[in-house]
Protein backbone atom coordinates (compact mmCIF):
# COMPACT_ATOMS: atom_id res chain seq x y z
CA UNK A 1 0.00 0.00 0.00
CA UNK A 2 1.36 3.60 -1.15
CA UNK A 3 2.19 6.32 1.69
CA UNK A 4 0.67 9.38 1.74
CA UNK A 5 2.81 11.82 0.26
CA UNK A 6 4.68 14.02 2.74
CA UNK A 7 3.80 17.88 3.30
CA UNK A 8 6.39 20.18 2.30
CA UNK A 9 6.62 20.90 6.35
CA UNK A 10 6.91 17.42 6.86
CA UNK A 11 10.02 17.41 3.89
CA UNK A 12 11.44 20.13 5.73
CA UNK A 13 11.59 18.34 9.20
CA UNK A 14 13.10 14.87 7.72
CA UNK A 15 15.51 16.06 5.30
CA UNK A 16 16.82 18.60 8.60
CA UNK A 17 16.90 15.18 10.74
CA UNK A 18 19.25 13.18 7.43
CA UNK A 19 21.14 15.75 7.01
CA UNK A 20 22.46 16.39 10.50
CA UNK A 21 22.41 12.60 11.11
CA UNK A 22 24.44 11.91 7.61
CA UNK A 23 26.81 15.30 8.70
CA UNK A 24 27.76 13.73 12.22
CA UNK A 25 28.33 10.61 10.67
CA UNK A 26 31.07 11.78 8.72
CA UNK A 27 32.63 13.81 11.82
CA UNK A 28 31.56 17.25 10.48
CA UNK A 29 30.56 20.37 12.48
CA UNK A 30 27.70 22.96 10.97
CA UNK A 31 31.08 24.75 9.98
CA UNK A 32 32.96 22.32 8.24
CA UNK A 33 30.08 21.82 6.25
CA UNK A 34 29.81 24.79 4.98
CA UNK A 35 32.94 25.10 4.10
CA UNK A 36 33.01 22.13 2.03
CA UNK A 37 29.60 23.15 1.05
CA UNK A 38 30.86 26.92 -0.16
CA UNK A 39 27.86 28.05 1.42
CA UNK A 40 27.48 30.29 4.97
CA UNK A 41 27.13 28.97 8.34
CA UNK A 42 23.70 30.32 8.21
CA UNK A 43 22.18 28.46 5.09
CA UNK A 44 23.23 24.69 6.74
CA UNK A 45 21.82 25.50 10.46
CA UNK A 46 18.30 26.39 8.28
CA UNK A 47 18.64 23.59 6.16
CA UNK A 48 19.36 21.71 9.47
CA UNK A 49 16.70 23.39 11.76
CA UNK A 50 13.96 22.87 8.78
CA UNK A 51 13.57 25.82 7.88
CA UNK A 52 14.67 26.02 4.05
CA UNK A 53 13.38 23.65 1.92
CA UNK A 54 16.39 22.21 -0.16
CA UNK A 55 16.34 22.44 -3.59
CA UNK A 56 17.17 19.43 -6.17
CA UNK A 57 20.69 21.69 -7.04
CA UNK A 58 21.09 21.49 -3.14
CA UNK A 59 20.58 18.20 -2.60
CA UNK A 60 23.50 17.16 -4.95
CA UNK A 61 26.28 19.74 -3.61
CA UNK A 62 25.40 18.27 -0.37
CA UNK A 63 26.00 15.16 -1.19
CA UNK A 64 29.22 15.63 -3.28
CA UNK A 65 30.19 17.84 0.15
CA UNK A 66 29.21 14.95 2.49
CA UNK A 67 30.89 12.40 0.02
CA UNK A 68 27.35 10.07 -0.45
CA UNK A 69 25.30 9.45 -3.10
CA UNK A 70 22.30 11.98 -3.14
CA UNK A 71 19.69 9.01 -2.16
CA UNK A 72 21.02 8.89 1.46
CA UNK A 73 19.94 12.19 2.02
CA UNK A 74 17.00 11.68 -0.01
CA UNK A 75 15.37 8.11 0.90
CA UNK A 76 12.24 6.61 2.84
CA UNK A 77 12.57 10.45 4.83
CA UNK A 78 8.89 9.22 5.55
CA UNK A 79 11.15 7.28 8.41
CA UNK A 80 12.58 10.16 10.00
CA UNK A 81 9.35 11.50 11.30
């Protein structure tokens, strides 16, 4: 049986949850991120806190940051709520 699809709150909460999950994983602070990231300390802690909704051009610098495949950040985030 299909899942509802989430809200775009809901996508906002679940990706935050992966992303800081997937960053600690790999030993990273906020800042290290966003230096690999070439982004400001300020755009990961909203991606991280949920409250930026990441875009598909976002998704994949992330992941080439975080050195994963974009699908780990991406996944079943249905399981993170």
């Amino acid at each position: 049986m299909a899942s509802n699809p989430l809200s775009s709150e809901q996508v906002k909460k679940a990706f935050s949850r992966r992303l800081v999950a997937v960053r600690k994983a790999k030993g990273l602070t906020q800042h290290d991120l966003s230096d690999e990231f070439h982004t400001s300390l300020r755009t990961v802690s909203q991606l991280e806190r949920g409250l930026s909704e990441p875009r598909l051009s976002t998704i994949l610098e992330l992941a080439r940051s975080l050195q994963v495949e974009p699908n780990v950040l991406v996944d079943d985030l249905n399981k993170e709520l």
